[in-house]
Structure formats: C-alpha cells, structure tokens
C-alpha atoms as a PDB file:
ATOM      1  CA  UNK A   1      -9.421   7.584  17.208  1.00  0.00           C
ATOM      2  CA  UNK A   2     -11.444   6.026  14.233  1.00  0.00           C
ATOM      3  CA  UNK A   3      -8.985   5.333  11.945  1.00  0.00           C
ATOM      4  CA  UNK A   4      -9.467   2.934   8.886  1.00  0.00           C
ATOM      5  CA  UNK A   5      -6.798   2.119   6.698  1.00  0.00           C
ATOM      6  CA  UNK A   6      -7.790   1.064   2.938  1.00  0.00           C
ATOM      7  CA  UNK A   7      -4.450  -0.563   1.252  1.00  0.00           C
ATOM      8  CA  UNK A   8      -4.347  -0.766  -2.156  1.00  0.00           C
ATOM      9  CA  UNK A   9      -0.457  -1.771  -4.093  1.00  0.00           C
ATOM     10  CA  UNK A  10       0.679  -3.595  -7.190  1.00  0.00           C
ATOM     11  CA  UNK A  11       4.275  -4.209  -7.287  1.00  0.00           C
ATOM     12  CA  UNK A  12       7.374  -5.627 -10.360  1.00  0.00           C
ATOM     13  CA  UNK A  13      10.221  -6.709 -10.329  1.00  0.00           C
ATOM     14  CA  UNK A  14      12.752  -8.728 -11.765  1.00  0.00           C
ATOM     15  CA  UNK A  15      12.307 -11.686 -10.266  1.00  0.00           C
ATOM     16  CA  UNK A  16      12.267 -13.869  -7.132  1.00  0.00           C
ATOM     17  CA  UNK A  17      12.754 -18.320  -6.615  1.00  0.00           C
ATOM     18  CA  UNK A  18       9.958 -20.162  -5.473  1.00  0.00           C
ATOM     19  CA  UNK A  19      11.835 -20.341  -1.723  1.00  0.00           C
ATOM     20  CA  UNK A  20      11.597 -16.163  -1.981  1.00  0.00           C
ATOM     21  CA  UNK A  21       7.606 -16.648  -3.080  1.00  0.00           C
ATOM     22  CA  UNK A  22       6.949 -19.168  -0.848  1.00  0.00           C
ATOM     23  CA  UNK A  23       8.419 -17.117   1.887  1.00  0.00           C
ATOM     24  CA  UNK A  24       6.619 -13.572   1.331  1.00  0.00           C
ATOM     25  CA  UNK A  25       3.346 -16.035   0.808  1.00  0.00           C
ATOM     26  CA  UNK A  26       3.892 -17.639   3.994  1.00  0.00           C
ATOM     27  CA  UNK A  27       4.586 -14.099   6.199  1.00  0.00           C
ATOM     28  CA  UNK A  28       1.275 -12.590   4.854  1.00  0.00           C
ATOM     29  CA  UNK A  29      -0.575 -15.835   5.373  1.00  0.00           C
ATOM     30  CA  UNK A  30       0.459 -16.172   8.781  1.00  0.00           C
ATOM     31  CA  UNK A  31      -1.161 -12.591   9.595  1.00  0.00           C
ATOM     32  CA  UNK A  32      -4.517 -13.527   7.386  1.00  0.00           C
ATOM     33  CA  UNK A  33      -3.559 -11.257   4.601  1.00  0.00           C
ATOM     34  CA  UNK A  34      -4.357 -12.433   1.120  1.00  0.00           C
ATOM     35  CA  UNK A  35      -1.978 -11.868  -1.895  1.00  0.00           C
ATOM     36  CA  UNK A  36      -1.323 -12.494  -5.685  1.00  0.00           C
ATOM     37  CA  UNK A  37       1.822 -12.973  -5.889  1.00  0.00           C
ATOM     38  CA  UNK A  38       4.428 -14.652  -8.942  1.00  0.00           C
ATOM     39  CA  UNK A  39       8.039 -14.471  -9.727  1.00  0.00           C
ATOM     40  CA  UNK A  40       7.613 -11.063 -10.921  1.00  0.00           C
ATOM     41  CA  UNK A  41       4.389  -9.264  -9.339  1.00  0.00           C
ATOM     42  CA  UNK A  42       2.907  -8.805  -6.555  1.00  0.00           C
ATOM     43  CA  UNK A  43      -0.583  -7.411  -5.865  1.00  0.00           C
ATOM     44  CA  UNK A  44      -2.006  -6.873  -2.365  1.00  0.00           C
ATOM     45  CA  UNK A  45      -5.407  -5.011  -1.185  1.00  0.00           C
ATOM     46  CA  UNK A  46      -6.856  -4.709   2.565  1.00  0.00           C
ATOM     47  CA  UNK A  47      -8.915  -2.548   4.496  1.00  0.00           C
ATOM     48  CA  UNK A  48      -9.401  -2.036   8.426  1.00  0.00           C
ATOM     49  CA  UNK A  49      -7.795  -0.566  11.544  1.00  0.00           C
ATOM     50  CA  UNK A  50      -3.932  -1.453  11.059  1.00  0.00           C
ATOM     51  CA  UNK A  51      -2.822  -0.170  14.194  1.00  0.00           C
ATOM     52  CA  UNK A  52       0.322  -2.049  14.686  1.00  0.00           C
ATOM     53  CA  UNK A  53       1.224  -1.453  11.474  1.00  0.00           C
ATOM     54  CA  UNK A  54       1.138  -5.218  10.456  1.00  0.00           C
ATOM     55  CA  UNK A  55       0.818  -4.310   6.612  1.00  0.00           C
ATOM     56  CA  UNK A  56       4.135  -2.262   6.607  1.00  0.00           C
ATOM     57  CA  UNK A  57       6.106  -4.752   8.731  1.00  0.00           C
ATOM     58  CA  UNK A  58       5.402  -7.517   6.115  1.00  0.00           C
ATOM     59  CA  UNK A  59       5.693  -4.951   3.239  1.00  0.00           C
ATOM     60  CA  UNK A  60       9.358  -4.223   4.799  1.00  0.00           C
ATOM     61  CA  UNK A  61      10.114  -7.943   4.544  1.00  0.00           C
ATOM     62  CA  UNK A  62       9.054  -7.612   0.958  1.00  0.00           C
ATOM     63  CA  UNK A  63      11.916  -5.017   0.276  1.00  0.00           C
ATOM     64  CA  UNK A  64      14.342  -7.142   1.574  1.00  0.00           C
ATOM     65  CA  UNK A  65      13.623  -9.821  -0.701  1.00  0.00           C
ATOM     66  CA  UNK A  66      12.958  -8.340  -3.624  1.00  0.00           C
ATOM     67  CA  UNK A  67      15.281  -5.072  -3.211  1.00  0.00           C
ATOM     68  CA  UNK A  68      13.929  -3.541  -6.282  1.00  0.00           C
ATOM     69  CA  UNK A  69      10.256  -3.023  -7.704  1.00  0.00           C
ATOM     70  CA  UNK A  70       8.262  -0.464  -9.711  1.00  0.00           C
ATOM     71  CA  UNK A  71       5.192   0.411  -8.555  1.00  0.00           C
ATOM     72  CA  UNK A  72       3.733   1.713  -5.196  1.00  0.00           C
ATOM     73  CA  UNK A  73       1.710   0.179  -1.776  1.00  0.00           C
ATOM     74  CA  UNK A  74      -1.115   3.482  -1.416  1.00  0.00           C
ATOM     75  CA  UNK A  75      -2.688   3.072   1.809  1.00  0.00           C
ATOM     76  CA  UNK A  76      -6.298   5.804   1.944  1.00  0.00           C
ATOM     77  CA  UNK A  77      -6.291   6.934   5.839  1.00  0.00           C
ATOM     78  CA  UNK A  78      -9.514   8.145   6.919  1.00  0.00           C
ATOM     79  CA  UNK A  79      -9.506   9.312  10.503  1.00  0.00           C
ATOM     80  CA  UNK A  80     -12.563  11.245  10.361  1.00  0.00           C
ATOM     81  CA  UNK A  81     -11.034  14.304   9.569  1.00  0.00           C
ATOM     82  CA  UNK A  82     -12.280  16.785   6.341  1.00  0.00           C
ATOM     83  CA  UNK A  83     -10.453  14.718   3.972  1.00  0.00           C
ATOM     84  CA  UNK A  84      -9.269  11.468   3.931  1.00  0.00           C
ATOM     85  CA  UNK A  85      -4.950  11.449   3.531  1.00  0.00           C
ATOM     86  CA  UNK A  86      -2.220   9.164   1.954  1.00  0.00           C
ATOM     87  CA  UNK A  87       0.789   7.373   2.700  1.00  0.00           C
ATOM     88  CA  UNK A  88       2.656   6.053  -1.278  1.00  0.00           C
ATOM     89  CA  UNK A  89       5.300   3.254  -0.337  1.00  0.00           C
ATOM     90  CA  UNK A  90       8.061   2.385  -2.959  1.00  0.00           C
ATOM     91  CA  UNK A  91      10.754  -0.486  -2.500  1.00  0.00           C
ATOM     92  CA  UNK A  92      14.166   0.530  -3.388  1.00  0.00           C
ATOM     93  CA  UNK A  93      17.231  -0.732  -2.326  1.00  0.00           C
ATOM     94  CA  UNK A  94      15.664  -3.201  -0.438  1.00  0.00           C
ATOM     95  CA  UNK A  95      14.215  -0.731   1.805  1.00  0.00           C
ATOM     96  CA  UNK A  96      10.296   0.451   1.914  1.00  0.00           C
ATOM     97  CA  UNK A  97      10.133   4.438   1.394  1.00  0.00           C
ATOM     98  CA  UNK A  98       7.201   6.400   2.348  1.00  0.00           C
ATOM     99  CA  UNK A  99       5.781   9.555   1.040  1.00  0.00           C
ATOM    100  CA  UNK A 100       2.743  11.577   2.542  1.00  0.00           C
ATOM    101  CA  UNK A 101      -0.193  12.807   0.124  1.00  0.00           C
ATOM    102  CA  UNK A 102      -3.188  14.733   1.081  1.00  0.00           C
ATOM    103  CA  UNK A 103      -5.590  16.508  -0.726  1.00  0.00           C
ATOM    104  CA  UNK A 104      -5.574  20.295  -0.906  1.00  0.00           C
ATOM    105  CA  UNK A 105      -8.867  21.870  -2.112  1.00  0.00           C
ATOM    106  CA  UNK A 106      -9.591  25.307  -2.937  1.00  0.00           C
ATOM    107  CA  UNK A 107     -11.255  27.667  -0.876  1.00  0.00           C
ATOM    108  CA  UNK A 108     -13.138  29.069  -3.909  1.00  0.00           C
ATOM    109  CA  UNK A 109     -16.845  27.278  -4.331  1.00  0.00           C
ATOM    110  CA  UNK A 110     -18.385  27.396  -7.405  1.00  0.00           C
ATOM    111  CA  UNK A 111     -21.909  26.511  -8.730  1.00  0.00           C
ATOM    112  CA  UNK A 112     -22.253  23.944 -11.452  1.00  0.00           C
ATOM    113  CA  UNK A 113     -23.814  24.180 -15.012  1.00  0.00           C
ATOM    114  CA  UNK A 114     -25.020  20.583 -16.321  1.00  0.00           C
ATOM    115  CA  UNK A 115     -26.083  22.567 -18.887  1.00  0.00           C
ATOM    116  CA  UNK A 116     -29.697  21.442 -19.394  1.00  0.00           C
END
C-alpha cells in the first residue's frame, strides 16, 4: 500500500528543564526529525511513509516527559482511498491518546451558483 502520512501538531504545557528539552531534542534529532521546541511549546510537522510508526514512538516519549499538554499531533493519512482519514493525538497523563477522524460526505450532489 501507498500510504503517506502528513503530520502536523503544536503542543503547551507547563513547563519542562533544559535536561527535559535537551532530551526530547535529542530523540527527534537522532531519527532526522526537525522540531521547535521551548520550555513550554512544542511544534512539530513531517510528511512521508511512517511505517514503523517512528513519529508516535518519539511522540510517546514526549508524554512521558511532559505528562500534560493542550493541543493535538493530527497526522492526514492518504492511502489512496476516496478520502484521505485522520488520526488526533492528545498527551494526558503522560500517556499519548489517539482518536480516529474521517470525513463523511453526503450522498446528495448539488450544482453551484457563482452567481454571475
């Protein structure tokens, strides 16, 4: 299967040392990911066939430093299927929770009036 992956996630949170930074830095480094991270954000975008699930893996060692952040990791799948479908990733409780998404559309066609 084609599959591409297109990650996309900014994440808060209270606050982490330099040794925490340093160390979530390091892990995506190591697997040539680029991020933006500080003591309080973290951003993080990549696209391409992920199919050992490298971006999650790190993304779990995120959680477990950070334990708590607002935002959400949204990772676009498109497998060459009608419509491209979702996976949202939160961190709570130092855990990474996942939630599907796809997009439903209605069977109903209508045409379109630009109006001109």
């Amino acid at each position: 299967m084609n599959e591409i992956r297109s990650y996309s996630g900014y994440f808060t949170f209270v606050g982490i040392s330099d040794e925490q930074k340093d160390l979530i830095a390091f892990a995506f480094e190591e697997k040539f990911f680029e991020i933006d991270i500080s003591a309080r954000t973290l951003e993080f975008e990549a696209v391409g066939r992920d199919e050992a699930r490298l971006v999650l893996n790190l993304f779990k060692q995120v959680a477990t430093v950070v334990k708590d952040a607002a935002g959400e990791l949204r990772c676009e799948i498109d497998d060459e299927s009608t419509d491209p479908h979702f996976e949202f990733f939160t961190i709570k409780g130092g855990e990474l929770l996942m939630q599907l998404g796809h997009i439903v559309r209605e069977d109903v066609v209508t045409k379109w009036d630009f109006g001109g």
